[in-house]
C-alpha atoms as a PDB file:
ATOM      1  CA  UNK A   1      72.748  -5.415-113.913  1.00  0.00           C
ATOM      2  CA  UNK A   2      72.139  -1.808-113.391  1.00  0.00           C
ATOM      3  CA  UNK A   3      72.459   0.185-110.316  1.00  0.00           C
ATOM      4  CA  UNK A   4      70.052   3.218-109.836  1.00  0.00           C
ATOM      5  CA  UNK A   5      71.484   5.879-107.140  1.00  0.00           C
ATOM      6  CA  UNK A   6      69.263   8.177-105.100  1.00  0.00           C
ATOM      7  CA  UNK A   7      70.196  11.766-105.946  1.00  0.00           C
ATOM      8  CA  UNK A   8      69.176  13.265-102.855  1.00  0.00           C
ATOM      9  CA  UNK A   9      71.060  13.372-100.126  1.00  0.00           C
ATOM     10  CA  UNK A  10      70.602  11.314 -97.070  1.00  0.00           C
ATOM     11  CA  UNK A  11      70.369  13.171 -93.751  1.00  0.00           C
ATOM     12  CA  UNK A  12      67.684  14.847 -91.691  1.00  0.00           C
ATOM     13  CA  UNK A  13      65.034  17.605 -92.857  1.00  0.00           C
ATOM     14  CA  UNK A  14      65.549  20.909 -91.243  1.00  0.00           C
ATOM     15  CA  UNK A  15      62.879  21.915 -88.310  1.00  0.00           C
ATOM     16  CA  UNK A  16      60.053  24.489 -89.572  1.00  0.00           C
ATOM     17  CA  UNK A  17      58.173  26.284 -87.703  1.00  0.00           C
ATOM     18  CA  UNK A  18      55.200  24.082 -87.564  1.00  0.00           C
ATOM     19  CA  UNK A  19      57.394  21.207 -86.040  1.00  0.00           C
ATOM     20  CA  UNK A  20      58.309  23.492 -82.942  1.00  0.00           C
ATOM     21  CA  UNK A  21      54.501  24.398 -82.566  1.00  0.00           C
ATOM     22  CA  UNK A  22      54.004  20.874 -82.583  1.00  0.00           C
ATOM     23  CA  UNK A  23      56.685  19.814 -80.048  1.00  0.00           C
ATOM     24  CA  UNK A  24      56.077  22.331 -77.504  1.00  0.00           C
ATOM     25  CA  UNK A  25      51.881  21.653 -76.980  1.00  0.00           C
ATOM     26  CA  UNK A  26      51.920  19.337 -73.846  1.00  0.00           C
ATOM     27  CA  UNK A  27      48.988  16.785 -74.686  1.00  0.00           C
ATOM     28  CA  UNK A  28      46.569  16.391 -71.928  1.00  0.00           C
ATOM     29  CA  UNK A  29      44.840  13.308 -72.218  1.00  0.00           C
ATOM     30  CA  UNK A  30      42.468  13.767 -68.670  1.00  0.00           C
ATOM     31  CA  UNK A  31      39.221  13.754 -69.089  1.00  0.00           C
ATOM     32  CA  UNK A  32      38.749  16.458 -66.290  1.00  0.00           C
ATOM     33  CA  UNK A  33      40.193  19.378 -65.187  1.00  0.00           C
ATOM     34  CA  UNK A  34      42.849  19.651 -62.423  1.00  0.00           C
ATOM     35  CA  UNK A  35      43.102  21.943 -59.686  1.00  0.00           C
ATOM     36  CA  UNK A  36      46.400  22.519 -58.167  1.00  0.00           C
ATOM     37  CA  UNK A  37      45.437  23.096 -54.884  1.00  0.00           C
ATOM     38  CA  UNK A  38      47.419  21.861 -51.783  1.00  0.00           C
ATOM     39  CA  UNK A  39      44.717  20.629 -49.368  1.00  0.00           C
ATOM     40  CA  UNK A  40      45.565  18.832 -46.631  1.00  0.00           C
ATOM     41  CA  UNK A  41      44.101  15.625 -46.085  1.00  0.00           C
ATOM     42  CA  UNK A  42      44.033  12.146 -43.895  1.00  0.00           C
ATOM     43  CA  UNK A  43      44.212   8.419 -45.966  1.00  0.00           C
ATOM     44  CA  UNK A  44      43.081   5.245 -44.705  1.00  0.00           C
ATOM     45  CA  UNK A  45      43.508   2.228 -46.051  1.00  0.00           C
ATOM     46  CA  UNK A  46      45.165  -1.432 -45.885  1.00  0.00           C
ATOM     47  CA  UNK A  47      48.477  -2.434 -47.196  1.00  0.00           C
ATOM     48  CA  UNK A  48      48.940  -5.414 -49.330  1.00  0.00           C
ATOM     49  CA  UNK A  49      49.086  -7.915 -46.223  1.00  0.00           C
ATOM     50  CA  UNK A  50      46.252  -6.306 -45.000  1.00  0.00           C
ATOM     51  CA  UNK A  51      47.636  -3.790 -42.371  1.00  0.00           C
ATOM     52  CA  UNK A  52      45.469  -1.017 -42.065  1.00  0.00           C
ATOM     53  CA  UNK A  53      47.518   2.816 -41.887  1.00  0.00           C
ATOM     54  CA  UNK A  54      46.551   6.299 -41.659  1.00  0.00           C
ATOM     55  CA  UNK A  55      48.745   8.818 -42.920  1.00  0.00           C
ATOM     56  CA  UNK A  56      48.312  12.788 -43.194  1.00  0.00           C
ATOM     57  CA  UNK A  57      49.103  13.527 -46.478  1.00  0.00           C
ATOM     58  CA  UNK A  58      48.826  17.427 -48.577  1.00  0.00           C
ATOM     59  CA  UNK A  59      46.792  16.907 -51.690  1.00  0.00           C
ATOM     60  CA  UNK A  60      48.713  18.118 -54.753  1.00  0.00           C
ATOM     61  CA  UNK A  61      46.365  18.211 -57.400  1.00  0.00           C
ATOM     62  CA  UNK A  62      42.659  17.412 -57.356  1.00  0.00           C
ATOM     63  CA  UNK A  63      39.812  16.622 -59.728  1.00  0.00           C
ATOM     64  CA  UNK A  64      36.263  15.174 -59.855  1.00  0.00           C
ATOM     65  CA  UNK A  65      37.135  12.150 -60.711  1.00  0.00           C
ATOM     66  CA  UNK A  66      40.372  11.676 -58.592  1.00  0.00           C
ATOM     67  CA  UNK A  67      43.645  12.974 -56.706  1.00  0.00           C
ATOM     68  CA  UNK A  68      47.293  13.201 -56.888  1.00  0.00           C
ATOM     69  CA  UNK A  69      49.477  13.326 -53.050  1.00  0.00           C
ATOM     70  CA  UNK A  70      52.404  11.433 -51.711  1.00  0.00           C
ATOM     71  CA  UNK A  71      52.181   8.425 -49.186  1.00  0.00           C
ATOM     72  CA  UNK A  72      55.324   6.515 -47.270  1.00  0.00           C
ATOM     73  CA  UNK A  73      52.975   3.789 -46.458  1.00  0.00           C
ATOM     74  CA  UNK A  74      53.817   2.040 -49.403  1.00  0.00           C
ATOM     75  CA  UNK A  75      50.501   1.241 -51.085  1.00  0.00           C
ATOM     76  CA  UNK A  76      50.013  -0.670 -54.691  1.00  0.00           C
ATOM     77  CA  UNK A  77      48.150  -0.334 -57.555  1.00  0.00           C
ATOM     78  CA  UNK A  78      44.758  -1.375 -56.645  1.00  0.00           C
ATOM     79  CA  UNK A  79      44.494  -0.883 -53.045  1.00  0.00           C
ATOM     80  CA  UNK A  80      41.188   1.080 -52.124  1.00  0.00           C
ATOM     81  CA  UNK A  81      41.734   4.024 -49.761  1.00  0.00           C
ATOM     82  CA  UNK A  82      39.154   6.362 -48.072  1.00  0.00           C
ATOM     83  CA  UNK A  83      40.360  10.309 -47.988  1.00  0.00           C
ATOM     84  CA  UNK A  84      38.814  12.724 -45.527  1.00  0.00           C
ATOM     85  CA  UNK A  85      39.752  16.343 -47.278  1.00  0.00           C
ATOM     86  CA  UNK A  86      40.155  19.483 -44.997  1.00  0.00           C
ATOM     87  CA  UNK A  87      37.706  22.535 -47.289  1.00  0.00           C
ATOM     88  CA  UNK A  88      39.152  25.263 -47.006  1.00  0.00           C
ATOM     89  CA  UNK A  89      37.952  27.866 -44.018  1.00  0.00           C
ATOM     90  CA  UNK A  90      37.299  30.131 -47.497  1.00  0.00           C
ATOM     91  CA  UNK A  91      34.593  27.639 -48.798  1.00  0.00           C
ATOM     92  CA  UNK A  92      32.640  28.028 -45.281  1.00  0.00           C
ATOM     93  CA  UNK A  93      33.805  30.685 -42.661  1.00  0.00           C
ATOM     94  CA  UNK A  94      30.902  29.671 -40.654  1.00  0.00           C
ATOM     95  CA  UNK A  95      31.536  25.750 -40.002  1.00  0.00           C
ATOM     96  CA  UNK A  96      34.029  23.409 -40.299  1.00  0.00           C
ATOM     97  CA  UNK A  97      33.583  20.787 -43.307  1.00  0.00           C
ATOM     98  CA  UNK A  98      35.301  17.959 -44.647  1.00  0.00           C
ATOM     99  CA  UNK A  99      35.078  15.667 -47.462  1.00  0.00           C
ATOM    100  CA  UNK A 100      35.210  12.178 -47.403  1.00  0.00           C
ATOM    101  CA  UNK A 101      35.732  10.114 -50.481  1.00  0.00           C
ATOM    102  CA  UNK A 102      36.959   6.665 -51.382  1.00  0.00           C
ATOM    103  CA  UNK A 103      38.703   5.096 -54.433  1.00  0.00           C
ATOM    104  CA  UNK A 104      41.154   3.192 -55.903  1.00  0.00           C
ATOM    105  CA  UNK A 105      45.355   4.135 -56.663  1.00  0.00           C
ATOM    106  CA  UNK A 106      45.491   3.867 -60.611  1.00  0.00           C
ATOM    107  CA  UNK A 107      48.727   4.673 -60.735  1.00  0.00           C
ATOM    108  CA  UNK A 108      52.265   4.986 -58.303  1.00  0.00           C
ATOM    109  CA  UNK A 109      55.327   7.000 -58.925  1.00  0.00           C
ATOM    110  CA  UNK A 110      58.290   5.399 -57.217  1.00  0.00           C
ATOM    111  CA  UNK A 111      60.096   7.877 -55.131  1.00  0.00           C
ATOM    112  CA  UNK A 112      63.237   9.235 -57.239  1.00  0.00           C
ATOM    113  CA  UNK A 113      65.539  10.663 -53.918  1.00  0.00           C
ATOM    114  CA  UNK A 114      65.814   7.971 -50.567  1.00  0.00           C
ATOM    115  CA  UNK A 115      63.497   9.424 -47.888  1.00  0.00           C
ATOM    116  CA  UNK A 116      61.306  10.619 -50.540  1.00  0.00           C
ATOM    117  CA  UNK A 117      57.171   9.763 -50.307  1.00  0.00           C
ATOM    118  CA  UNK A 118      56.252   7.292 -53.207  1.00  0.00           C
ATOM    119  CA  UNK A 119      53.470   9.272 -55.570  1.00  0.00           C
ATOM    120  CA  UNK A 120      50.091   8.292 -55.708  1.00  0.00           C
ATOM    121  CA  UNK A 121      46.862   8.478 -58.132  1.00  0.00           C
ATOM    122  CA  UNK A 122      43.506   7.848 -56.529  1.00  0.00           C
ATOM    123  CA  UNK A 123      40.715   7.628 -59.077  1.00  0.00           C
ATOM    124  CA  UNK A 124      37.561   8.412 -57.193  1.00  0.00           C
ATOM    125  CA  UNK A 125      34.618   6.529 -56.680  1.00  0.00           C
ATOM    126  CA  UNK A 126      31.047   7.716 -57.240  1.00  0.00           C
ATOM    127  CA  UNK A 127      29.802   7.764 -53.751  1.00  0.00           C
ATOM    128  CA  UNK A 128      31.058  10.804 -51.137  1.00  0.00           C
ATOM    129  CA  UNK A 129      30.319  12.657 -47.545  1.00  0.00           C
ATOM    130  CA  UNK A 130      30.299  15.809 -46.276  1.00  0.00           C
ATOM    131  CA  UNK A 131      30.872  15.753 -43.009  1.00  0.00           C
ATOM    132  CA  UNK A 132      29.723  18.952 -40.593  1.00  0.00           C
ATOM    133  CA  UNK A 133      31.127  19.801 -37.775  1.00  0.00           C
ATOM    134  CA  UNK A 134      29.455  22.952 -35.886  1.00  0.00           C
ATOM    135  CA  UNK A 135      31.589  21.930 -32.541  1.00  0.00           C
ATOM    136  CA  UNK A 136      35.311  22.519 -33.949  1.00  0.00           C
ATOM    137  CA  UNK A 137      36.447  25.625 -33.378  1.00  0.00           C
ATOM    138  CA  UNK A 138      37.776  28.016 -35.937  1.00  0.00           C
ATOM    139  CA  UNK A 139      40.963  29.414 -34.294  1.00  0.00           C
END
């Protein structure tokens, strides 16, 4: 019997150039764009054993098809929650608007420090309202 040995020598391949291109392109797999935009914002919803909560809440990222913010109500994956958004006094100096929106959380990030709020993904549904308000004042 014969042995064959491998000449070359076992052990990793240096890193070119291309490979630390390669590692250093975050992959975005969203379908839609994000806005980082802190908005603040009200949630309503139930909890698992059917408590209903409200909870003010600062949007952290937004898109068209759903939202990113931090709860301590302790929601789960699944749970539908409605979202009245603050716009921005920018968007329209001359009234006071909100946006109302429902959906579903997608996806929960658990909170990594105690007293931290647990993370939440909302995908949006299709349906939302603008609501008007000519009688709040600006100040």
């Amino acid at each position: 019997m014969t042995k064959t040995s491998n000449t070359k020598k076992a052990g990793k391949k240096k890193p070119t150039k291309k490979d630390a291109q390669r590692d250093s392109i975050t992959v975005n797999r969203r379908k839609e764009w994000r806005l980082d935009l802190p908005l603040p914002a009200l949630v309503q919803g139930k909890l698992s054993r059917g408590k209903e909560f409200e909870e003010m809440t600062i949007i952290q990222n937004i898109s068209s098809g759903g939202a990113y913010f931090c709860l301590d109500s302790g929601v789960t994956v699944g749970s539908r929650l409605n979202i009245v958004i603050d716009v921005p006094s920018e968007l329209s100096p001359d009234k006071k608007i909100k946006l109302q929106l429902g959906g579903l959380t997608v996806r929960l990030k658990k909170p990594t420090e105690k007293g931290k709020k647990q993370g939440v993904a909302l995908r949006f549904h299709k349906k939302y309202h603008f609501i008007f308000n000519d009688d709040i004042d600006q100040s």
